[in-house]
Protein backbone atom coordinates (compact mmCIF):
# COMPACT_ATOMS: atom_id res chain seq x y z
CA UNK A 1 -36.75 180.62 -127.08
CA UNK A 2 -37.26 180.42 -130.88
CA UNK A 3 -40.04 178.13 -131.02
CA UNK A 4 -38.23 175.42 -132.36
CA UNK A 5 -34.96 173.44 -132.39
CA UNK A 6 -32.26 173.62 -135.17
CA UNK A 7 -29.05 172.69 -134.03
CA UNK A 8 -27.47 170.27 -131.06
CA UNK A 9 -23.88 170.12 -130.34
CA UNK A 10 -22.91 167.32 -127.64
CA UNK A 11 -20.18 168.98 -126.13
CA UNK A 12 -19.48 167.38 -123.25
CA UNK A 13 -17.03 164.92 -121.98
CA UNK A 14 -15.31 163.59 -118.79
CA UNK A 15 -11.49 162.06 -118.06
CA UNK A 16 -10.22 159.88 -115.53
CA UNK A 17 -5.88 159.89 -116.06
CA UNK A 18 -4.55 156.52 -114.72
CA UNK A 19 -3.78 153.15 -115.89
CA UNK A 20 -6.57 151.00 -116.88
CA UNK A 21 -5.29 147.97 -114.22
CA UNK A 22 -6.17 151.14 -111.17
CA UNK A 23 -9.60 151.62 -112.89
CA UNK A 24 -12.31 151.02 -111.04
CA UNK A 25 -16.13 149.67 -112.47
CA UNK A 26 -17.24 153.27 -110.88
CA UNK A 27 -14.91 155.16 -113.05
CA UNK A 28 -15.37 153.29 -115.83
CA UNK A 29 -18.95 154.09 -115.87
CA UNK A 30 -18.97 157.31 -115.02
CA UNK A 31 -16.71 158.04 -117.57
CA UNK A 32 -18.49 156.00 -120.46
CA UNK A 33 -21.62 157.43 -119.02
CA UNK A 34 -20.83 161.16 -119.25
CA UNK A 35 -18.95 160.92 -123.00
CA UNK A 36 -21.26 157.92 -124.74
CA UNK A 37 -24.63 158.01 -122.96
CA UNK A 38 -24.84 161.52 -122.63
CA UNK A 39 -24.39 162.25 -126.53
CA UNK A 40 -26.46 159.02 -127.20
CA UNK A 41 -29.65 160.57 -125.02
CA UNK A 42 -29.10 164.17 -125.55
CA UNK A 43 -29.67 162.84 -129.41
CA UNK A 44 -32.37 161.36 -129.35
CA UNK A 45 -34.16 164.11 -127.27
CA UNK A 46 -33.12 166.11 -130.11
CA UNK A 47 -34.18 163.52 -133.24
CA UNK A 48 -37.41 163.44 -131.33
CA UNK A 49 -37.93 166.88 -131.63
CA UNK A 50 -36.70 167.24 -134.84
CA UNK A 51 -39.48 164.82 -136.27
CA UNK A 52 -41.99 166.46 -134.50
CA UNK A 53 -41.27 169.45 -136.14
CA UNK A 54 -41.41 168.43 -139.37
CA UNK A 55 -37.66 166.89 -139.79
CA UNK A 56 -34.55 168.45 -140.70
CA UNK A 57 -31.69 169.28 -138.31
CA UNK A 58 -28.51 169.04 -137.50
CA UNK A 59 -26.47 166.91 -134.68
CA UNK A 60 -22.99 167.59 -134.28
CA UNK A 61 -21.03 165.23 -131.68
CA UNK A 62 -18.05 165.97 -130.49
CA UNK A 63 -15.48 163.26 -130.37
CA UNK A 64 -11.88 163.35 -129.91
CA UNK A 65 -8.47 162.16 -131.78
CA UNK A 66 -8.50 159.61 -128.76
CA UNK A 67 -11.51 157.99 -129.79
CA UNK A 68 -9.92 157.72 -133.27
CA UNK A 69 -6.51 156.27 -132.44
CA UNK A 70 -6.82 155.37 -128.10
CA UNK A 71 -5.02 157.21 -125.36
CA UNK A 72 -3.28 155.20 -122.65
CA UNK A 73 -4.18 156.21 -119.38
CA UNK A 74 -7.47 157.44 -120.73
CA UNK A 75 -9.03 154.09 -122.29
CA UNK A 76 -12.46 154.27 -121.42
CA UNK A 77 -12.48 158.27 -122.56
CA UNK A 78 -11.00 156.78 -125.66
CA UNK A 79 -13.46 153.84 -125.93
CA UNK A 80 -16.18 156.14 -125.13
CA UNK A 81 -15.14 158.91 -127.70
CA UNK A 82 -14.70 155.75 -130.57
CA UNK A 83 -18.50 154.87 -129.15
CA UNK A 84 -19.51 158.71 -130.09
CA UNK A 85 -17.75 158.30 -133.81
CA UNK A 86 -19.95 154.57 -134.20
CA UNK A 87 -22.95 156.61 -132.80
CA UNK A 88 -22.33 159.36 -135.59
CA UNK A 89 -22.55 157.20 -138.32
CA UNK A 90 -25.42 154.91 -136.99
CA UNK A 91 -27.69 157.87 -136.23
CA UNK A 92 -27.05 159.21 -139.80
CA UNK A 93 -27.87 156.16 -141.15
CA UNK A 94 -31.06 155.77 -139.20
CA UNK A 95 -32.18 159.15 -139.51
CA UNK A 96 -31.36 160.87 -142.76
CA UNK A 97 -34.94 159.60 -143.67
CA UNK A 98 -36.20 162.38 -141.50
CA UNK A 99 -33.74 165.32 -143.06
CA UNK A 100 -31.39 164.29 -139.56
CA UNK A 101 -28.12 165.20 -140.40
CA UNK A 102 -25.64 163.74 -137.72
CA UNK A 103 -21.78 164.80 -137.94
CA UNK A 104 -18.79 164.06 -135.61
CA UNK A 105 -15.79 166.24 -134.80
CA UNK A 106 -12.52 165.07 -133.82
CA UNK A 107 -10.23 167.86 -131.70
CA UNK A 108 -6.66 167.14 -130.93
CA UNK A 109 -5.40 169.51 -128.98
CA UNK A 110 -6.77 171.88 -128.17
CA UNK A 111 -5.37 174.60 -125.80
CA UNK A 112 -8.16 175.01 -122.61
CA UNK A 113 -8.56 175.76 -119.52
CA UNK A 114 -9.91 172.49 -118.13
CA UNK A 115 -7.90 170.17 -120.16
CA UNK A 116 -4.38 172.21 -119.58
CA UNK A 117 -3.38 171.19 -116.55
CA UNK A 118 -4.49 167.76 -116.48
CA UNK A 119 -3.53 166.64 -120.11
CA UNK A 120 -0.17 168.32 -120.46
CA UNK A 121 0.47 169.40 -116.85
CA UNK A 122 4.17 170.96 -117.53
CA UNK A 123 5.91 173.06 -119.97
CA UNK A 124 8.09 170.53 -121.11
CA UNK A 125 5.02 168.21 -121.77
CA UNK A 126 2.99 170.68 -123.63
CA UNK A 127 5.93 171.89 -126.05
CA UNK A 128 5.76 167.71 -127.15
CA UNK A 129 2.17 167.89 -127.59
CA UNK A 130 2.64 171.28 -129.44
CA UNK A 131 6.34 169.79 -131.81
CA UNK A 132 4.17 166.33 -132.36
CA UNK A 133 1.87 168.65 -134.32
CA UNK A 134 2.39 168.94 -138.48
CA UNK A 135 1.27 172.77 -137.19
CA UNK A 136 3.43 173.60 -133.93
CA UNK A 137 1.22 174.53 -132.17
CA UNK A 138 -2.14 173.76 -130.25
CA UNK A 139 -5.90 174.69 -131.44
CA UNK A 140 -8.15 177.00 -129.92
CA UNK A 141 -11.57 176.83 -129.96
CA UNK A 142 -13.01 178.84 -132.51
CA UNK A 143 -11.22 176.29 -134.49
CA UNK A 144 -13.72 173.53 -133.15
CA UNK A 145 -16.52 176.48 -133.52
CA UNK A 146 -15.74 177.28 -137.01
CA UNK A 147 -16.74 173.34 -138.38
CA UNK A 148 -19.37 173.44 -135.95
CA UNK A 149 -21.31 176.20 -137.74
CA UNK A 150 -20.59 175.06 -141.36
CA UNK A 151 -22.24 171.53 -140.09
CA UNK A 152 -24.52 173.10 -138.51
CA UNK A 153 -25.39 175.31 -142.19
CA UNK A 154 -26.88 174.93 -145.11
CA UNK A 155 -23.03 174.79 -146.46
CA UNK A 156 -23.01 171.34 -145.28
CA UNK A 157 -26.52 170.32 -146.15
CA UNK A 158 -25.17 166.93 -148.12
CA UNK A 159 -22.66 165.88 -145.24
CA UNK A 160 -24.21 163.44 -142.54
CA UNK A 161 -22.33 160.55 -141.03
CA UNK A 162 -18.84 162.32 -141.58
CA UNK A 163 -16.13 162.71 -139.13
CA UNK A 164 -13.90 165.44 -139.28
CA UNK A 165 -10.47 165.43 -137.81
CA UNK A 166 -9.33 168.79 -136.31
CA UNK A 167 -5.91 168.02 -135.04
CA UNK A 168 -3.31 170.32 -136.58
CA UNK A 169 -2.10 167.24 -138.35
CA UNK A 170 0.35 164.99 -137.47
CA UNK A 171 3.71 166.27 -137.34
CA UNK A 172 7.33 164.64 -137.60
CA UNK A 173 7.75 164.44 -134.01
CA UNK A 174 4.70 163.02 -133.11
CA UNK A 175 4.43 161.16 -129.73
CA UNK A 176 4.07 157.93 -129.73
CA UNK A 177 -0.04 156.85 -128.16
């Protein structure tokens, strides 16, 4: 619409909730496919078009606290969303050359529609996710928008490679995985 490209933000992602021993190779994929390939493609569309342009640009992936420290029952959204963190940091690397800045975000929880009822599908289950927080409560998501446009500003124009943790911090009754 504006004649060129500035900004991407791979927002997407995909969950399948059971033990890893009931996992099948289908799920699996589809779930690695969705959260890793689909940020890893999506990227490079973008890098393309950022060189061709001229370079400069900014990439913003969105990751997740489970790719930072697992999530039983979710491993391969977990190993996928550790995948997207690696991804960050080896894009950065390989294209700051070009003015490619490439930054990662980290949510914990944050309070959505789609997520709510299969992440913490009770009341009692989504006050522990809220008291395991240093900040009571979930996020909402301007508070993932708010990073995303400093990263995706001139603010940030020395910052490539850098993951940022948005998780309310960890609290004194944090759950355990």
């Amino acid at each position: 619409h504006f004649g060129r490209l500035d900004v991407l933000i791979n927002n997407h992602g995909a969950s399948i909730t059971t033990p890893s021993l009931n996992l099948s190779p289908n799920g699996w994929r589809a779930v690695v496919g969705i959260n890793l390939d689909g940020t890893f493609f999506c990227s490079k569309a973008a890098a393309r078009q950022f060189i061709a342009q001229g370079g400069g640009g900014s990439i913003i992936n969105i990751s997740s606290t489970a790719g930072v420290h697992g999530s039983p029952t979710m491993l391969p959204y977990g190993a996928a969303k550790a995948g997207v963190v690696n991804l960050t940091i080896s894009q950065a690397g390989e294209w700051g050359e070009h003015g490619i800045r490439v930054n990662c975000i980290a949510p914990g929880p944050i309070d959505t529609e789609g997520a709510a009822p299969r992440v913490w599908p009770n009341p009692k289950v989504k006050k522990a996710v809220a008291d395991s927080r240093a900040l009571q409560r979930f996020g909402r998501v301007e508070e993932i928008a708010y990073p995303c446009i400093f990263l995706a500003s001139e603010a940030s124009s020395y910052v490539t490679g850098a993951l940022l943790i948005v998780d309310g911090g960890i609290g004194p009754r944090a759950i355990a995985g």
